[in-house]
Protein backbone atom coordinates (compact mmCIF):
# COMPACT_ATOMS: atom_id res chain seq x y z
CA UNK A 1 -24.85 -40.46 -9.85
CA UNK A 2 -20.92 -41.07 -8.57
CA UNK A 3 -20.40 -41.62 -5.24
CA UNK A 4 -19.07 -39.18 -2.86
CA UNK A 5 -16.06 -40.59 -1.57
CA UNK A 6 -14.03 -39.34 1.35
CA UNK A 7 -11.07 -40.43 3.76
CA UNK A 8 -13.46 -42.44 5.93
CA UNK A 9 -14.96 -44.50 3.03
CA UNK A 10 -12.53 -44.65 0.67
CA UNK A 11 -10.65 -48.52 1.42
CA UNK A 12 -14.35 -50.27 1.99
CA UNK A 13 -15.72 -48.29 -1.15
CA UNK A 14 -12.53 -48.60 -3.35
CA UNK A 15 -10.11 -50.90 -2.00
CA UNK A 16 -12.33 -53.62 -1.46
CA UNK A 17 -14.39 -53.21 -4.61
CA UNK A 18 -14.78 -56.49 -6.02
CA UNK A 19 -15.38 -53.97 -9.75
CA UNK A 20 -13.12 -51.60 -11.40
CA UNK A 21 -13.51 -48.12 -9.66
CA UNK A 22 -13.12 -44.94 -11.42
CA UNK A 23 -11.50 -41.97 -8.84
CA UNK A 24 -11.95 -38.02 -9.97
CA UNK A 25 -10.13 -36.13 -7.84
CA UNK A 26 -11.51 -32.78 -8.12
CA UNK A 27 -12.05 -29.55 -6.73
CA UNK A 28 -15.03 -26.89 -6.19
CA UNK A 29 -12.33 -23.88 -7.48
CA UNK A 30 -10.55 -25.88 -10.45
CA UNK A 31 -12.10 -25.28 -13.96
CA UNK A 32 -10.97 -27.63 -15.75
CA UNK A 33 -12.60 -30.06 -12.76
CA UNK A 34 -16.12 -28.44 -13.55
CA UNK A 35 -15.69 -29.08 -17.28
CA UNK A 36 -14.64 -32.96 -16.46
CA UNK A 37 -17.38 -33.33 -14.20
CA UNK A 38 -20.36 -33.78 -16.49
CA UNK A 39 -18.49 -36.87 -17.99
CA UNK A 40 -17.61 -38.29 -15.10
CA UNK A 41 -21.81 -38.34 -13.95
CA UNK A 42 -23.02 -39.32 -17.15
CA UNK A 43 -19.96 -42.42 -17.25
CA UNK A 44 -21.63 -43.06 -13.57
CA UNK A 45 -24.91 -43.79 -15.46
CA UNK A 46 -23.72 -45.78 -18.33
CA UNK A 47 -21.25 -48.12 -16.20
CA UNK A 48 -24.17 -48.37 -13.33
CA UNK A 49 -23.29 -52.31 -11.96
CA UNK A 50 -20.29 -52.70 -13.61
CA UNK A 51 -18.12 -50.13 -12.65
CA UNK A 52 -18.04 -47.87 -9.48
CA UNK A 53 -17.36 -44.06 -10.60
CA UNK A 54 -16.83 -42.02 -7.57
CA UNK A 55 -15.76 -38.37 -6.98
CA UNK A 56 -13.69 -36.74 -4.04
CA UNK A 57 -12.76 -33.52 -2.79
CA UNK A 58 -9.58 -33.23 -2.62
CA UNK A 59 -9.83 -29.96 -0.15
CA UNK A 60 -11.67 -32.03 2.22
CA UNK A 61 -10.30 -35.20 1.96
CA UNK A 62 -6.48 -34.53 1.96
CA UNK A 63 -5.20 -38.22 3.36
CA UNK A 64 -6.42 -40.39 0.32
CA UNK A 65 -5.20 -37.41 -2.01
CA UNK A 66 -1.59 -37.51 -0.48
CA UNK A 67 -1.74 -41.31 -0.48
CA UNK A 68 -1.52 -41.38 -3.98
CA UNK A 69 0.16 -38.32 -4.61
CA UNK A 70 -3.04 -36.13 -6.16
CA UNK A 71 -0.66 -32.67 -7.02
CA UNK A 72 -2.22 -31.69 -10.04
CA UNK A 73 -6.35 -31.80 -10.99
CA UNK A 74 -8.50 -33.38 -12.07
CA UNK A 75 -6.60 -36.60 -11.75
CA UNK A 76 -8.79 -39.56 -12.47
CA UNK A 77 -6.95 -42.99 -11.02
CA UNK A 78 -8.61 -46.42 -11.93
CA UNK A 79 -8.58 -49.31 -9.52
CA UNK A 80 -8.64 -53.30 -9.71
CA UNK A 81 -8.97 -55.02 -6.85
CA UNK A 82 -8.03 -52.33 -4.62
CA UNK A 83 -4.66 -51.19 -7.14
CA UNK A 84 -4.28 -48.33 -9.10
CA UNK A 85 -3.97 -49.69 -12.94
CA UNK A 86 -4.47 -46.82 -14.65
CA UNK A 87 -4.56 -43.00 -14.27
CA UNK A 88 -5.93 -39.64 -16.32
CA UNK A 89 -4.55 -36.12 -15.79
CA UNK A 90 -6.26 -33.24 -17.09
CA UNK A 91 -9.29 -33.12 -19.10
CA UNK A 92 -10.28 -35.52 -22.04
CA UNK A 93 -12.82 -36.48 -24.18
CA UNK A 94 -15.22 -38.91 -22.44
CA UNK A 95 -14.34 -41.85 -25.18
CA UNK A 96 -10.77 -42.28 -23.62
CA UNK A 97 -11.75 -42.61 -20.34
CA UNK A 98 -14.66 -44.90 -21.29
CA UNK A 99 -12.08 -47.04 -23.32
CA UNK A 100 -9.96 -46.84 -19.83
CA UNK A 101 -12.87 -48.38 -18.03
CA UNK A 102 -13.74 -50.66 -21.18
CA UNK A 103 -10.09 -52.09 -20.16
CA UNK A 104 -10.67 -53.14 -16.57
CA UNK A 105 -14.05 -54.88 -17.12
């Protein structure tokens, strides 16, 4: 299951993730975030010790969104020691961001 990350956790659960982190910044009223969703928990599964896949609210978490400049979503940012190497806007097919993770391990 992703984590549920949130202003408070976010640097000790993503900056100072010694694995590559996958970010969905999402929404409980954005569509597209619902259909993206489903991905994101089954990539979760599959990348379980390898990768940390975590999910936040962007309507309750609004420091970490404007940190990093979250204006459209779902935006999905991936992290390497504690940068941002690589980012997704929109939906896609699961494949590219798997590749995307594939990348940073």
């Amino acid at each position: 299951m992703a984590v549920t990350l949130t202003d408070a956790n976010f640097d000790e659960l993503v900056k100072k993730s010694d694995k590559p982190v996958l970010v969905d910044f999402w929404a409980e009223w954005c569509g597209p975030c619902k259909m993206i969703g489903p991905v994101v928990e089954e990539l979760s599964k599959e990348y379980e010790g390898k990768a940390l896949i975590g999910k936040l609210d962007v309507d309750n978490n609004p420091n970490v969104s404007v940190e990093f400049g979250i204006r459209s979503i779902p935006t999905l940012l991936f992290f390497k020691n504690g940068q941002v190497v690589d980012k997704q806007v929109g939906v896609v097919p699961k494949n590219v961001l798997a590749q995307k993770l594939n990348a940073l391990l």
